[in-house]
Protein backbone atom coordinates (compact mmCIF):
# COMPACT_ATOMS: atom_id res chain seq x y z
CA UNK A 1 -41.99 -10.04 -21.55
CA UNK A 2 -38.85 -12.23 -21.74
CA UNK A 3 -36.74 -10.26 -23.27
CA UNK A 4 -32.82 -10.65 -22.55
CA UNK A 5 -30.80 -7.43 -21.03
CA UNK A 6 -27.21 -7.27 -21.86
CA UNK A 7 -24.92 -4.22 -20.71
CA UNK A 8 -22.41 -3.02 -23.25
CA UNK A 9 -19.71 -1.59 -22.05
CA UNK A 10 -19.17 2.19 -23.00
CA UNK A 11 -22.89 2.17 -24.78
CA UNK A 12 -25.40 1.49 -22.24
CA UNK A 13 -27.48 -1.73 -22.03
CA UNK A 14 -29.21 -3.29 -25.05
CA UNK A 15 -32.85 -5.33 -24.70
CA UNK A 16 -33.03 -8.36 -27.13
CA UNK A 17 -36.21 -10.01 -28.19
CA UNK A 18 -34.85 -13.23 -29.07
CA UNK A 19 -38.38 -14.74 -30.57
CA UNK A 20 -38.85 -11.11 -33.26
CA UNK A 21 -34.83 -11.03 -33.80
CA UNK A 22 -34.90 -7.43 -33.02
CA UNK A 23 -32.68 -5.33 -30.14
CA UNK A 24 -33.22 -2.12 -28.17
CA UNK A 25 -30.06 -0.07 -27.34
CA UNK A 26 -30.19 2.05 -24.39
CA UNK A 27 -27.68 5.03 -23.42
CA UNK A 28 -26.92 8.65 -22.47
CA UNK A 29 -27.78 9.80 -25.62
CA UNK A 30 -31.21 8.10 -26.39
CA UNK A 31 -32.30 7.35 -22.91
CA UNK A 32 -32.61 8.83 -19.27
CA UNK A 33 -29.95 5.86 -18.59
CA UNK A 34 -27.89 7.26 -15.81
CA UNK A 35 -24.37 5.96 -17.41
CA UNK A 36 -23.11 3.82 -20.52
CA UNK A 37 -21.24 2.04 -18.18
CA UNK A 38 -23.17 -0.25 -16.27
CA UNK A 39 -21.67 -2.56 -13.92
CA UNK A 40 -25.11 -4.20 -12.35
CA UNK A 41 -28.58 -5.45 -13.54
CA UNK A 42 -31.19 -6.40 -11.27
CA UNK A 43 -34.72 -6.86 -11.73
CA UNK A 44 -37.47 -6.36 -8.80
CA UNK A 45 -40.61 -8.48 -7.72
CA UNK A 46 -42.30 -5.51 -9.55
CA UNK A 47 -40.43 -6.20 -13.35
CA UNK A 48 -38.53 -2.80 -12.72
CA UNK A 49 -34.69 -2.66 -13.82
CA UNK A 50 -32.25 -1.31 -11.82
CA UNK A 51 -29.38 -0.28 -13.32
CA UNK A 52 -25.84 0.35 -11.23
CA UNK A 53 -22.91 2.32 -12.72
CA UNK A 54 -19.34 2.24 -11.84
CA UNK A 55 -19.15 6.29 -10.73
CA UNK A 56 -22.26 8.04 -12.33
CA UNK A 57 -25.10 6.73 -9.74
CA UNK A 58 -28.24 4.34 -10.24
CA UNK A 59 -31.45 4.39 -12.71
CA UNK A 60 -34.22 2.31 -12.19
CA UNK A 61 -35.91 1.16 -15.65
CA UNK A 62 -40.12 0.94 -15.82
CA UNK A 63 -41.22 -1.25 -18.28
CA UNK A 64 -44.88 -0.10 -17.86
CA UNK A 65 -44.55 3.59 -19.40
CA UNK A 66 -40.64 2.93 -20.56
CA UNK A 67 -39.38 5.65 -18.39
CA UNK A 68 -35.71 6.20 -16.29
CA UNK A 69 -36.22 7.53 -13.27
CA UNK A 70 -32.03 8.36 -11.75
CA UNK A 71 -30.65 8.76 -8.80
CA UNK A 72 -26.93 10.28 -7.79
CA UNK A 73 -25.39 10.70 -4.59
CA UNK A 74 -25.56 14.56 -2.96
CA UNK A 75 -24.19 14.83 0.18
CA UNK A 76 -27.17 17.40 1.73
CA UNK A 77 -29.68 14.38 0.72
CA UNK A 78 -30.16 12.47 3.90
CA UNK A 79 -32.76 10.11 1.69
CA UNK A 80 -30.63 9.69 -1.30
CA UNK A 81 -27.67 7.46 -2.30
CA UNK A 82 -24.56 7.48 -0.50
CA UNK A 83 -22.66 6.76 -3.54
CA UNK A 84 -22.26 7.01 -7.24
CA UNK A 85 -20.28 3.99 -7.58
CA UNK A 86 -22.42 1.38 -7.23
CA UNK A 87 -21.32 -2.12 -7.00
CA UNK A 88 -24.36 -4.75 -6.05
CA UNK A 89 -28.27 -4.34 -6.13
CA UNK A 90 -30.12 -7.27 -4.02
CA UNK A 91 -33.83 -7.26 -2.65
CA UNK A 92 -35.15 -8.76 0.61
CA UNK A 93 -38.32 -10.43 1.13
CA UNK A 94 -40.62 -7.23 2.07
CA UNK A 95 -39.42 -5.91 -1.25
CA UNK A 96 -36.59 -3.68 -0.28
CA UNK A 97 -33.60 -3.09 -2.57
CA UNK A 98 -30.16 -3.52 -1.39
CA UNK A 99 -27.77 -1.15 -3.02
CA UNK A 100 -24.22 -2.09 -2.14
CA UNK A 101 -21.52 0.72 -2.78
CA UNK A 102 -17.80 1.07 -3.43
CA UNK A 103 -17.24 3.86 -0.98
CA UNK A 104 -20.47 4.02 0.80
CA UNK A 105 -21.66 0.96 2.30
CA UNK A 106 -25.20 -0.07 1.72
CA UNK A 107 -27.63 2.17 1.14
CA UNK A 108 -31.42 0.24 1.29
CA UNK A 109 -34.45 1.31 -0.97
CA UNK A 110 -38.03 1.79 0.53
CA UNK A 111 -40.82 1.40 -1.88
CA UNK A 112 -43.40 2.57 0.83
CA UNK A 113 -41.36 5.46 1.75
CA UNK A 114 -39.83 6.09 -1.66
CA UNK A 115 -36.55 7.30 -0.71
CA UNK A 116 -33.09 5.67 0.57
CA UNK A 117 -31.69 5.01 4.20
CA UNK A 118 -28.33 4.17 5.55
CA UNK A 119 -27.65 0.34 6.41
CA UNK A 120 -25.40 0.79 9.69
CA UNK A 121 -22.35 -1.47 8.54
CA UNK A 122 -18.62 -0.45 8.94
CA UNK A 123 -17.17 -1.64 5.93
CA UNK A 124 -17.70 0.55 3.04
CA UNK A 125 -16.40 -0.95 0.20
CA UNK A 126 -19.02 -3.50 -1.25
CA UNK A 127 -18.22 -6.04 -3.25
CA UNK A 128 -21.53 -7.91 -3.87
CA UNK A 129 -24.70 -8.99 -1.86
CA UNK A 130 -27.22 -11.83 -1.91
CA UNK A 131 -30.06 -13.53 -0.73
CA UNK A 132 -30.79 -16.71 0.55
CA UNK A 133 -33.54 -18.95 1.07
CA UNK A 134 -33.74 -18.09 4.68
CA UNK A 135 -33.99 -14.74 4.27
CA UNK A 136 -30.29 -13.36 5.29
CA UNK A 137 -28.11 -10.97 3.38
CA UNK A 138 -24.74 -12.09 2.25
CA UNK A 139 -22.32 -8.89 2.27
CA UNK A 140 -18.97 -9.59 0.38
CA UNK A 141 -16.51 -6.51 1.01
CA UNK A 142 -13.17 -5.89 -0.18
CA UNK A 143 -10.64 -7.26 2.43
CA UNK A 144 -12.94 -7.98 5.46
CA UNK A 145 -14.52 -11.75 3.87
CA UNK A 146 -18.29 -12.10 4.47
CA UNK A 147 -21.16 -11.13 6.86
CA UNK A 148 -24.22 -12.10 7.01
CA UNK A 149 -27.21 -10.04 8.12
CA UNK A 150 -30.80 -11.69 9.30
CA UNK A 151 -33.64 -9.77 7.83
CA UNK A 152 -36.18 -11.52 9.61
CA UNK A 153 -34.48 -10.99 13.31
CA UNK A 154 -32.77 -7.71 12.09
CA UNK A 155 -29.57 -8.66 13.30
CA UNK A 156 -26.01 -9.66 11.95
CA UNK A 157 -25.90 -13.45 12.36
CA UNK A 158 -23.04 -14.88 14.30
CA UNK A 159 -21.35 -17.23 12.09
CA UNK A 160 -19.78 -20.36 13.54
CA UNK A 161 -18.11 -21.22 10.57
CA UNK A 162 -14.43 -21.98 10.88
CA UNK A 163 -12.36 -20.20 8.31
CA UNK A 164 -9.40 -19.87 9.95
CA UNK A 165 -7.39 -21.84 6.95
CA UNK A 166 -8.73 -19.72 4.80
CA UNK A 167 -7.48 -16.23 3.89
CA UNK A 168 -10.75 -13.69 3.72
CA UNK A 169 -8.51 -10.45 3.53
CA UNK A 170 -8.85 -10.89 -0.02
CA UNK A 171 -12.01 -9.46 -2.37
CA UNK A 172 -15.18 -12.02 -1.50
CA UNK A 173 -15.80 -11.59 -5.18
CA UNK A 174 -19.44 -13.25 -5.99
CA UNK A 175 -21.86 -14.99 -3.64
CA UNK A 176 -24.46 -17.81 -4.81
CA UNK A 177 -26.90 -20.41 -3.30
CA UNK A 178 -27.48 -23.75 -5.38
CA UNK A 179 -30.30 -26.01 -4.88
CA UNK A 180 -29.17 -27.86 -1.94
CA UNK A 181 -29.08 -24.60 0.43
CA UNK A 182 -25.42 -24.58 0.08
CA UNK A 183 -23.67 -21.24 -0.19
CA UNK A 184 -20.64 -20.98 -2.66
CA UNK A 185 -18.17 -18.28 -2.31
CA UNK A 186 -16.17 -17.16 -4.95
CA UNK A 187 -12.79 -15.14 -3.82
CA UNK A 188 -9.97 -13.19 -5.63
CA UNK A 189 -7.20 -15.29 -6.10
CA UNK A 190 -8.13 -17.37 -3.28
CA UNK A 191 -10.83 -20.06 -5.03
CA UNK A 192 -14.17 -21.18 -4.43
CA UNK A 193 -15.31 -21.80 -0.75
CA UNK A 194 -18.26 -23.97 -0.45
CA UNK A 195 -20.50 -23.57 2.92
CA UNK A 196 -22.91 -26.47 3.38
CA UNK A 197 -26.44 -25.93 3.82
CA UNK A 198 -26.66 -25.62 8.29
CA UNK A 199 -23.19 -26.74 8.89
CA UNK A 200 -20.54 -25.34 10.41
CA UNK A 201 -17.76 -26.62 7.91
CA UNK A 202 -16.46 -25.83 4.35
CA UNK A 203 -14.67 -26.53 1.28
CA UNK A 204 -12.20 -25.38 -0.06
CA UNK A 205 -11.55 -25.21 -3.86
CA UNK A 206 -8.22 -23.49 -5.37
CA UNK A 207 -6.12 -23.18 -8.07
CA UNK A 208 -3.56 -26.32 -8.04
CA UNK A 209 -1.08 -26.24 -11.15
CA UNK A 210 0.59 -29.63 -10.36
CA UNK A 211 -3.01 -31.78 -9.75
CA UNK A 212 -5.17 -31.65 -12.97
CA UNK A 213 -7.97 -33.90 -10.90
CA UNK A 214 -7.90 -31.65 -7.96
CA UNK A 215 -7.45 -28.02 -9.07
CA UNK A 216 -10.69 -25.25 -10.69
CA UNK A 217 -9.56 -23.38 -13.48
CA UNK A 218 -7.90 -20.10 -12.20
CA UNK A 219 -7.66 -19.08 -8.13
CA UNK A 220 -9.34 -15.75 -9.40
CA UNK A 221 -13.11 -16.56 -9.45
């Protein structure tokens, strides 16, 4: 419909209609919203909004009857969520969603099987996922860098890319593709690094106080 979702911290998530001048708050107290503190926004081929919290679990948003339908973790549900604190939402090309968690891993969404399963990866704290344009799954995690996961092979991909001047025990903070295929990673306190598109080497961009030409803005991206 084109409308514009914003979350407001500590009220929820508000829908503007930029062409009518008119917004749509949604929270706990109007709305089957599962939190007013929503961390993540992610829409699905299928126009529904997910919605991720920080600690009170995920709703997922239907435009067509303007319904919340919410999930939270419980430890006796083998098909649920292994987490409330939910940290990234991504979907792969058969239409899965991706649910990356703080202190869970990565739980995966079924649409044919409506329910949840376990992605088998070791590190649980999540930092963000994405997609690229060849179909793989970019994990960021909190002090073990990046992985990347083929969805078409089912298999983790073994990277050749040499990182060894580059600290990834920090947070791999954000992960994006640009045009060009290339992959740009943005790390706490450590800068941008810039994968090309099929190669094996990188860039590098950090914080440099004493070169104004040669330096991004802050080394926390």
């Amino acid at each position: 419909h084109g409308y514009i979702w914003a979350c407001i911290s500590g009220n929820g998530v508000v829908r503007i209609d930029a062409d009518k001048d008119e917004f749509l708050s949604f929270n706990t107290l109007n709305s089957g919203i599962c939190s007013d503190h929503i961390n993540v926004l992610y829409e699905d081929r299928y126009g529904n909004l997910w919605f991720g919290s920080g600690r009170e679990g995920l709703s997922i948003y239907s435009p067509g009857n303007g319904t919340f339908r919410t999930f939270r973790h419980h430890p006796e549900d083998k098909n649920g969520i292994s987490s409330d604190e939910i940290s990234s939402i991504c979907e792969d090309q058969e239409g899965n969603v991706w649910i990356g968690t703080w202190v869970g891993g990565i739980d995966i969404y079924s649409f044919s099987e409506k329910s949840f399963h376990r992605f088998d990866y070791k590190p649980r704290k999540i930092t963000c996922l994405q997609r690229d344009s060849r179909q793989n799954i970019w994990i960021g995690t909190m002090g073990y860098g990046f992985d990347i996961y083929s969805t078409t092979e089912k298999k983790m991909i073994e990277s050749n890319i040499q990182t060894a001047t580059v600290d990834l025990t920090s947070k791999v903070q954000t992960v994006f593709e640009d045009k060009q295929g290339n992959m740009w990673i943005g790390l706490f306190q450590k800068g941008i690094l810039m994968i090309l598109h099929n190669k094996s080497f990188f860039s590098n961009y950090i914080f440099n106080p004493f070169s104004e030409k040669q330096t991004i803005g802050d080394g926390a991206v």
